[in-house]
C-alpha atoms as a PDB file:
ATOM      1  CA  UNK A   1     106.070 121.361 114.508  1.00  0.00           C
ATOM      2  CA  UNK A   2     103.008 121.019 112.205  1.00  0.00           C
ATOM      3  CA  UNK A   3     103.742 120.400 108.921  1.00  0.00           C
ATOM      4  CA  UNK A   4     103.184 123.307 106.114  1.00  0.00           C
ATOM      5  CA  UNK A   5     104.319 122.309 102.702  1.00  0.00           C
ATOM      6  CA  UNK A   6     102.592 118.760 101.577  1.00  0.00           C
ATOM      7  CA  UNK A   7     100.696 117.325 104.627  1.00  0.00           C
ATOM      8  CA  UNK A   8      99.395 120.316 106.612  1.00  0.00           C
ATOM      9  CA  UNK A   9      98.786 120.251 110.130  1.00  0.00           C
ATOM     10  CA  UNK A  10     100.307 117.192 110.884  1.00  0.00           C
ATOM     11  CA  UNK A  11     103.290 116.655 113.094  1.00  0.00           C
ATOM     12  CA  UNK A  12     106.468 116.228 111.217  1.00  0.00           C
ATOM     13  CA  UNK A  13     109.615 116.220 112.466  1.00  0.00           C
ATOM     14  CA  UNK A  14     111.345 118.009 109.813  1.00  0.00           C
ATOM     15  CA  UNK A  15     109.725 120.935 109.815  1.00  0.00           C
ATOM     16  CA  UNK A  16     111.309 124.248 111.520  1.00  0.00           C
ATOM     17  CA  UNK A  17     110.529 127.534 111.397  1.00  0.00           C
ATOM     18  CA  UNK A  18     112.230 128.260 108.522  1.00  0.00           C
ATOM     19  CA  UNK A  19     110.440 125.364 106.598  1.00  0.00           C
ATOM     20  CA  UNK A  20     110.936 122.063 105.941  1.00  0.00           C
ATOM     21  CA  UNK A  21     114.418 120.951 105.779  1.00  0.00           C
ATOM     22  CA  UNK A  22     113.962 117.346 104.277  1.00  0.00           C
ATOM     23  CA  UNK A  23     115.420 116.571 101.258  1.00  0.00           C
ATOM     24  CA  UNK A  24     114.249 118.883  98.413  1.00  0.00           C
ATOM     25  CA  UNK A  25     112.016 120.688 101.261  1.00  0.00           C
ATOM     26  CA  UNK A  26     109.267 118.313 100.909  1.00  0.00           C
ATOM     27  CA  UNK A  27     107.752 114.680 101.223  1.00  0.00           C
ATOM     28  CA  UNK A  28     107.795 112.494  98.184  1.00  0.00           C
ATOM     29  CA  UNK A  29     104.660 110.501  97.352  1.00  0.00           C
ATOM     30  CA  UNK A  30     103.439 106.904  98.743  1.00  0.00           C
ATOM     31  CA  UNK A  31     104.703 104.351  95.974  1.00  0.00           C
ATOM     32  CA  UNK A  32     102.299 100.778  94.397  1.00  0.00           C
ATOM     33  CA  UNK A  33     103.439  98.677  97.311  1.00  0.00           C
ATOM     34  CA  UNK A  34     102.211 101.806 100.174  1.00  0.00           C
ATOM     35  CA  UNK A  35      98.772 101.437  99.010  1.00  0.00           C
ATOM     36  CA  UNK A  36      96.648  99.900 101.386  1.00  0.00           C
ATOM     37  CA  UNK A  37      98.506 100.424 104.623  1.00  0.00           C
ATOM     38  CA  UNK A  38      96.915 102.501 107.825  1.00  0.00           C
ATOM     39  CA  UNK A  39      99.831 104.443 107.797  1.00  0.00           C
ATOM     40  CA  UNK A  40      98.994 106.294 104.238  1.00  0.00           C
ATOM     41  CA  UNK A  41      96.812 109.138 104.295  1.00  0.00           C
ATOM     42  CA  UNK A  42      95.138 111.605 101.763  1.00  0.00           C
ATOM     43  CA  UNK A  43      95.913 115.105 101.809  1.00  0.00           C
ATOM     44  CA  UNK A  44      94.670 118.360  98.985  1.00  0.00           C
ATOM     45  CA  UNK A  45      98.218 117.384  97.156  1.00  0.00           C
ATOM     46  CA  UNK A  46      98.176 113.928  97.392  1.00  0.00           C
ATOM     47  CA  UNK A  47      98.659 110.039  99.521  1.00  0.00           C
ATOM     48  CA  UNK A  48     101.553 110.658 101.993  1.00  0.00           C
ATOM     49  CA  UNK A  49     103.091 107.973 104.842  1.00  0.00           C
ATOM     50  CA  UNK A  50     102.606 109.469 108.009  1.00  0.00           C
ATOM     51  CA  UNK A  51     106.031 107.700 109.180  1.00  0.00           C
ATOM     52  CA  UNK A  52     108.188 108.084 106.370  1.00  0.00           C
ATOM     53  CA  UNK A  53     108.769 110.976 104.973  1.00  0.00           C
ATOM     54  CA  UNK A  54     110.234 108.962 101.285  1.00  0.00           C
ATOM     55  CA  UNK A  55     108.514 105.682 101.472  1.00  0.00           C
ATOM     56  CA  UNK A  56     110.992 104.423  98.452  1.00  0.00           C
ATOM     57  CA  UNK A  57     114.176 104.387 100.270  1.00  0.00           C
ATOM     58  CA  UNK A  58     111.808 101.991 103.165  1.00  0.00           C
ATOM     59  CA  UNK A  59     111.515  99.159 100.523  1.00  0.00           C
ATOM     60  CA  UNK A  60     114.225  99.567  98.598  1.00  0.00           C
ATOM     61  CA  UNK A  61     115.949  96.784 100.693  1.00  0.00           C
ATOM     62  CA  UNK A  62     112.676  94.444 100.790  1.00  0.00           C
ATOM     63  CA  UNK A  63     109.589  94.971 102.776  1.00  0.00           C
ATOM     64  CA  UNK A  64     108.878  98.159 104.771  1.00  0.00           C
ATOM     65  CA  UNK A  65     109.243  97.471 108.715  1.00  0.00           C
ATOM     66  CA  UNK A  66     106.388 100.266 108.810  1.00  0.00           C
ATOM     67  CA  UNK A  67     103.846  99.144 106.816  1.00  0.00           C
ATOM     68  CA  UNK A  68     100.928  97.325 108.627  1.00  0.00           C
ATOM     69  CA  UNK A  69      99.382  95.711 105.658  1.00  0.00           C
ATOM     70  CA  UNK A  70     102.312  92.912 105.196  1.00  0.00           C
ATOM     71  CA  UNK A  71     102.128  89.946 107.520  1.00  0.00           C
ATOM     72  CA  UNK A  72     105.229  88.289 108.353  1.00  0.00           C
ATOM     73  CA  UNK A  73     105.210  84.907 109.157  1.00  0.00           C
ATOM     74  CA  UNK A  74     107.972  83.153 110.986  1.00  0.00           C
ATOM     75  CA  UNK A  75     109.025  79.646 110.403  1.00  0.00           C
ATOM     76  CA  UNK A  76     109.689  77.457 113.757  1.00  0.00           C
ATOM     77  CA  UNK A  77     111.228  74.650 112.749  1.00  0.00           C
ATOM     78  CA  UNK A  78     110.796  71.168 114.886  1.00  0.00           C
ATOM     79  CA  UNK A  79     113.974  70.023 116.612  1.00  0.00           C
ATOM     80  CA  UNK A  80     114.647  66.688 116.291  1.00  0.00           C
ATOM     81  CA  UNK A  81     114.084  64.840 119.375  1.00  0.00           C
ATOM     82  CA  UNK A  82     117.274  61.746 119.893  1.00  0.00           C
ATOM     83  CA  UNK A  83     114.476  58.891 121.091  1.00  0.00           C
ATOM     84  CA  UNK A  84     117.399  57.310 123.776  1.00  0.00           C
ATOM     85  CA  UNK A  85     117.838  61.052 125.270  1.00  0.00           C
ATOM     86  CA  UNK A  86     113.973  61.385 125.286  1.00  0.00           C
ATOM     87  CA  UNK A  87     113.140  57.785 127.233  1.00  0.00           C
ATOM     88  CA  UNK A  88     116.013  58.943 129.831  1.00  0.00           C
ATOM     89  CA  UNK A  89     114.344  62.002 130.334  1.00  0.00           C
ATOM     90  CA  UNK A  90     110.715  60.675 131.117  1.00  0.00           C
ATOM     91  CA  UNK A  91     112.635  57.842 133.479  1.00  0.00           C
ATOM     92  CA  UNK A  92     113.703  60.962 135.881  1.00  0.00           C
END
């Protein structure tokens, strides 16, 4: 259903026709680290996440898994390679 209380007319899962039935009734506010992802958007009562509707409890634990403005890089480590296994290998 389309949302009535903080972002209006967008889709939110949590609303039913008796209202919003989220904790406390309504979104909270994006926090500092939010700011500058695509998933944050302006409405008349303030910046909401689109995906969350309490973007604290997403990086309470570290980084959001939402939020397209972090980059995480993954570290591929080098196995080493045994020289006598490798020359047996290219003999084949």
């Amino acid at each position: 259903m389309k949302c009535t209380t903080v972002r209006e007319g967008m889709e939110c899962p949590f609303m039913t026709a008796n209202g919003c039935n989220y904790n406390g009734g309504v979104c909270h506010e994006i926090i500092e680290d939010c700011k500058g992802c695509k998933r944050s958007a302006e409405f008349s009562s303030g910046w909401f996440c689109g995906a969350c509707p309490e973007p604290s409890l997403k990086w309470k634990n570290g980084n959001c898994n939402m939020a397209t403005h972090v980059q995480t890089t993954v570290n591929v480590e080098k196995q080493k390679v045994n020289p006598l296994k490798a020359s047996k290998r290219a003999a084949r």
